[in-house]
Protein backbone atom coordinates (compact mmCIF):
# COMPACT_ATOMS: atom_id res chain seq x y z
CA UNK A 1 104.83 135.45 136.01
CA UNK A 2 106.38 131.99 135.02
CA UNK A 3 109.54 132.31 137.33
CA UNK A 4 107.49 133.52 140.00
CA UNK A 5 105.09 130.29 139.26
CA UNK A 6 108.27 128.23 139.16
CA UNK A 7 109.86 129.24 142.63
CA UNK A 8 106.08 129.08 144.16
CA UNK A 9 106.01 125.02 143.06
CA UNK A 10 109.70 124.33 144.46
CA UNK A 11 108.66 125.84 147.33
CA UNK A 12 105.70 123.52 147.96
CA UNK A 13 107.72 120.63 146.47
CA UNK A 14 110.67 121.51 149.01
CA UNK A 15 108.28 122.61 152.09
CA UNK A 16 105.47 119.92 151.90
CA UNK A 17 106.31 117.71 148.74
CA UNK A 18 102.88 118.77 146.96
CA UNK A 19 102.79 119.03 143.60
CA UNK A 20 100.36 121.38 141.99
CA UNK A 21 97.30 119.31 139.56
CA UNK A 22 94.95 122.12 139.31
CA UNK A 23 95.38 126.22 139.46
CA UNK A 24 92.24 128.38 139.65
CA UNK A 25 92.59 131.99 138.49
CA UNK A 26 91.63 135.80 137.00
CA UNK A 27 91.61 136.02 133.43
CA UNK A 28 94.84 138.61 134.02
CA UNK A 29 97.91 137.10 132.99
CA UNK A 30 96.97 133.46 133.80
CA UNK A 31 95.35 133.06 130.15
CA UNK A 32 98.99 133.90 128.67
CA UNK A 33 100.65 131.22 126.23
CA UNK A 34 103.82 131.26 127.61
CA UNK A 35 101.68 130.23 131.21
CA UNK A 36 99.13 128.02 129.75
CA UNK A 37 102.18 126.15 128.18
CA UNK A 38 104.15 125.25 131.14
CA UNK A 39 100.32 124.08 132.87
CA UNK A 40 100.16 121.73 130.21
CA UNK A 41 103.47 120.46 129.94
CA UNK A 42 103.30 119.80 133.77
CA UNK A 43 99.84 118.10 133.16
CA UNK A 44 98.03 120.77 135.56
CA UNK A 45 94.39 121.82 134.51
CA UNK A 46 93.51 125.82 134.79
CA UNK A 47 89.92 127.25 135.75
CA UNK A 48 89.20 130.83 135.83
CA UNK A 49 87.14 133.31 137.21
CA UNK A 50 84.79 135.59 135.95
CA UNK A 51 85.14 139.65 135.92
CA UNK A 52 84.97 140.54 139.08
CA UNK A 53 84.05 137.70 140.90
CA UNK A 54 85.99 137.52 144.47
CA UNK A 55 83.36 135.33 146.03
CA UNK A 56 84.69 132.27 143.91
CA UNK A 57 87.21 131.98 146.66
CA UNK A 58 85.95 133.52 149.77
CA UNK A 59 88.68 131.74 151.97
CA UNK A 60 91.35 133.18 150.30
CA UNK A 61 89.84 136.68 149.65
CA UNK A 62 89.02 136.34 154.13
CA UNK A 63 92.86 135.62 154.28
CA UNK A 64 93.94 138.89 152.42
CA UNK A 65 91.82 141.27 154.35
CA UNK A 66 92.70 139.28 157.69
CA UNK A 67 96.73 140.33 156.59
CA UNK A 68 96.10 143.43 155.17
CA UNK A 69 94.17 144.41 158.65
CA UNK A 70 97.43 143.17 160.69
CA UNK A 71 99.78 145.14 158.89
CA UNK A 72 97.37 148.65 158.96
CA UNK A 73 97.51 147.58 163.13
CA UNK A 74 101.67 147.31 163.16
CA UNK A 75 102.02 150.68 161.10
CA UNK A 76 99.64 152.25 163.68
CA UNK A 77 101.00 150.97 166.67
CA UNK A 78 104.45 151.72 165.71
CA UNK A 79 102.97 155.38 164.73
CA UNK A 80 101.92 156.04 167.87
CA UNK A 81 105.01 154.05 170.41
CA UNK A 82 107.78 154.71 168.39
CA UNK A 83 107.60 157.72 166.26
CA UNK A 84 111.37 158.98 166.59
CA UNK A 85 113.55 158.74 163.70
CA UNK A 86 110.91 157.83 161.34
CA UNK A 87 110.34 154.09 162.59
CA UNK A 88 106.61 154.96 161.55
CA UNK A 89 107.91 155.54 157.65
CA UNK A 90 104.96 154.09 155.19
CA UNK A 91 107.77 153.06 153.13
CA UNK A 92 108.14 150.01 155.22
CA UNK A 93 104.22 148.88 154.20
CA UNK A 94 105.99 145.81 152.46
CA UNK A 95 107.75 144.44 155.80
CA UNK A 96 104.79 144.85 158.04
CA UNK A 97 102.61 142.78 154.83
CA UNK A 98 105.44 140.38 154.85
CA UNK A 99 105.35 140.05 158.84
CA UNK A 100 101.80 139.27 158.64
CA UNK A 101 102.05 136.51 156.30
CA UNK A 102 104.42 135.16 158.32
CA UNK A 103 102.26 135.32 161.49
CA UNK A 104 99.07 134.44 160.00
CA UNK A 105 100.61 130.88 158.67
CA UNK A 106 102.16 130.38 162.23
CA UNK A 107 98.96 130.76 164.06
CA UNK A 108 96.48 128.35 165.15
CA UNK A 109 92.63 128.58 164.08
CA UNK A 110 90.67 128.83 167.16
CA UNK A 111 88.30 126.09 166.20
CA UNK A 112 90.98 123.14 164.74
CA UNK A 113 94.06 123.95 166.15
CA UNK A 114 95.94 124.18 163.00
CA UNK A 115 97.42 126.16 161.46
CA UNK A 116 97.78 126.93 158.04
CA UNK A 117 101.18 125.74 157.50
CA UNK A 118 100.15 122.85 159.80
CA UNK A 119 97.15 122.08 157.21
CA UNK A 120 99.80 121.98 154.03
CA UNK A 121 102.68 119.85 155.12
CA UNK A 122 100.42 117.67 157.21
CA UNK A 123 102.57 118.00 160.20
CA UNK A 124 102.54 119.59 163.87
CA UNK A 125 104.20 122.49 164.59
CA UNK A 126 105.86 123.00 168.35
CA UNK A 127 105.52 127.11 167.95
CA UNK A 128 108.65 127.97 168.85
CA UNK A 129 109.05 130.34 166.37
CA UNK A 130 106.41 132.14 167.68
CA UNK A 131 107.78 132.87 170.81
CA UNK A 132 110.88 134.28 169.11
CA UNK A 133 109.16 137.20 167.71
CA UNK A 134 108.79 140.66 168.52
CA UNK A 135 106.33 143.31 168.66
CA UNK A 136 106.61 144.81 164.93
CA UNK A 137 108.44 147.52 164.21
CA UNK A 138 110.19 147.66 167.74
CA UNK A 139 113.30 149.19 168.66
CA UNK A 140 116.06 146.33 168.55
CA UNK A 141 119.82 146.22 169.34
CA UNK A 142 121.48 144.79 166.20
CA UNK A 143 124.89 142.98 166.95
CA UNK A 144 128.02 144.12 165.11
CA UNK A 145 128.56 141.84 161.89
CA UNK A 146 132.29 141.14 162.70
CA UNK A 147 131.00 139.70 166.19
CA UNK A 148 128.39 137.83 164.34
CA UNK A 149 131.07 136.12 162.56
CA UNK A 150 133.04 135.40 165.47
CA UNK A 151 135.76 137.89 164.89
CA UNK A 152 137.21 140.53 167.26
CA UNK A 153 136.52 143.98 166.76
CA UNK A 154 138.42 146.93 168.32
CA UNK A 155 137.79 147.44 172.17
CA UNK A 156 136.62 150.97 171.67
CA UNK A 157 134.44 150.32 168.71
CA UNK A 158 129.84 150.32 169.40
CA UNK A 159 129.53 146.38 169.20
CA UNK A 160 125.74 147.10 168.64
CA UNK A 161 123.61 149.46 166.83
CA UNK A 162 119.99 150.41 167.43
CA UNK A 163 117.83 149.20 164.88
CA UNK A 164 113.81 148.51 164.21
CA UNK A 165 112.37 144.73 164.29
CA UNK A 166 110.76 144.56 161.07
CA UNK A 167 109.84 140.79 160.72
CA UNK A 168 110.89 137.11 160.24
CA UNK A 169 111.56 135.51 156.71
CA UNK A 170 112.13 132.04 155.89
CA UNK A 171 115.56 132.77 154.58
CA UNK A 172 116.82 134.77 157.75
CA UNK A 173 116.11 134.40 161.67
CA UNK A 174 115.38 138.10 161.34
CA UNK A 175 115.32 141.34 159.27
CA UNK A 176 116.11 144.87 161.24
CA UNK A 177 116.50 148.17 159.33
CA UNK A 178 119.19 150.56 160.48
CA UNK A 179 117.23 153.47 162.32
């Protein structure tokens, strides 16, 4: 839990230069020593939840289902378009959660205009990303690594292999599986 907490502040610090003051949590393994340590030695105050009590943060509890319900739609619609070769596998449940993240921060509310990532770093998106995506779990020609590289390959050899579009990231422009 603490190097997970760590690389979730230097994200913020590196995406939006916020610095966490206050964390509100579960009794789970937020009450730890080793955790409650590093709060205070960063000078961040900790509130917790009681058993059982998801309405404390109805926003954030809203968000989950809205993601969760996005990827259950891209594992169904690529169960019933694309259902050769075992695009539809459940195994890939973690890259259609991951892909929903990713589009749920990247798309406006209906009533601001902002979006999520938009309300964080306090500044306006131009959505191109958006327009670079796919359908999820769409067939997708993957170029060659050599050619991706710049290198020359041998004039007889597949400079492309089918593959399945299985997201963005924030490290890569794109993640395919080999189908």
């Amino acid at each position: 839990v603490q190097a997970v907490k760590e690389k979730f502040e230097q994200w913020l610090r590196d995406l939006a230069w916020v610095e966490i003051k206050h964390l509100h949590s579960d009794n789970g393994v937020f009450v730890a020593d080793e955790f409650r340590q590093d709060c205070e030695l960063k000078h961040q105050t900790q509130s917790f939840s009681g058993v059982g009590a998801k309405h404390q943060n109805a926003k954030a509890e809203r968000a989950i289902q809205t993601i969760m319900w996005m990827a259950r739609t891209f594992m169904l619609h690529v169960s019933l378009h694309w259902t050769e070769r075992g695009v539809d596998n459940i195994a890939l449940w973690g890259f259609a959660v991951k892909h929903a993240v990713w589009l749920y921060n990247r798309i406006p509310n209906r009533v601001t205009g902002l979006t999520p990532l938009e309300l964080l770093t306090k500044q306006k998106a131009d959505h191109r990303d958006l327009l670079r995506t796919q359908v999820w779990g769409c067939p997708a020609y993957v170029l060659d690594p050599s050619l991706q590289d710049g290198k020359k390959i041998p004039k007889f050899k597949r400079r492309a292999r089918m593959g399945q579009f299985l997201g963005f990231s924030e490290e890569h422009s794109s993640l395919v599986s080999k189908v």
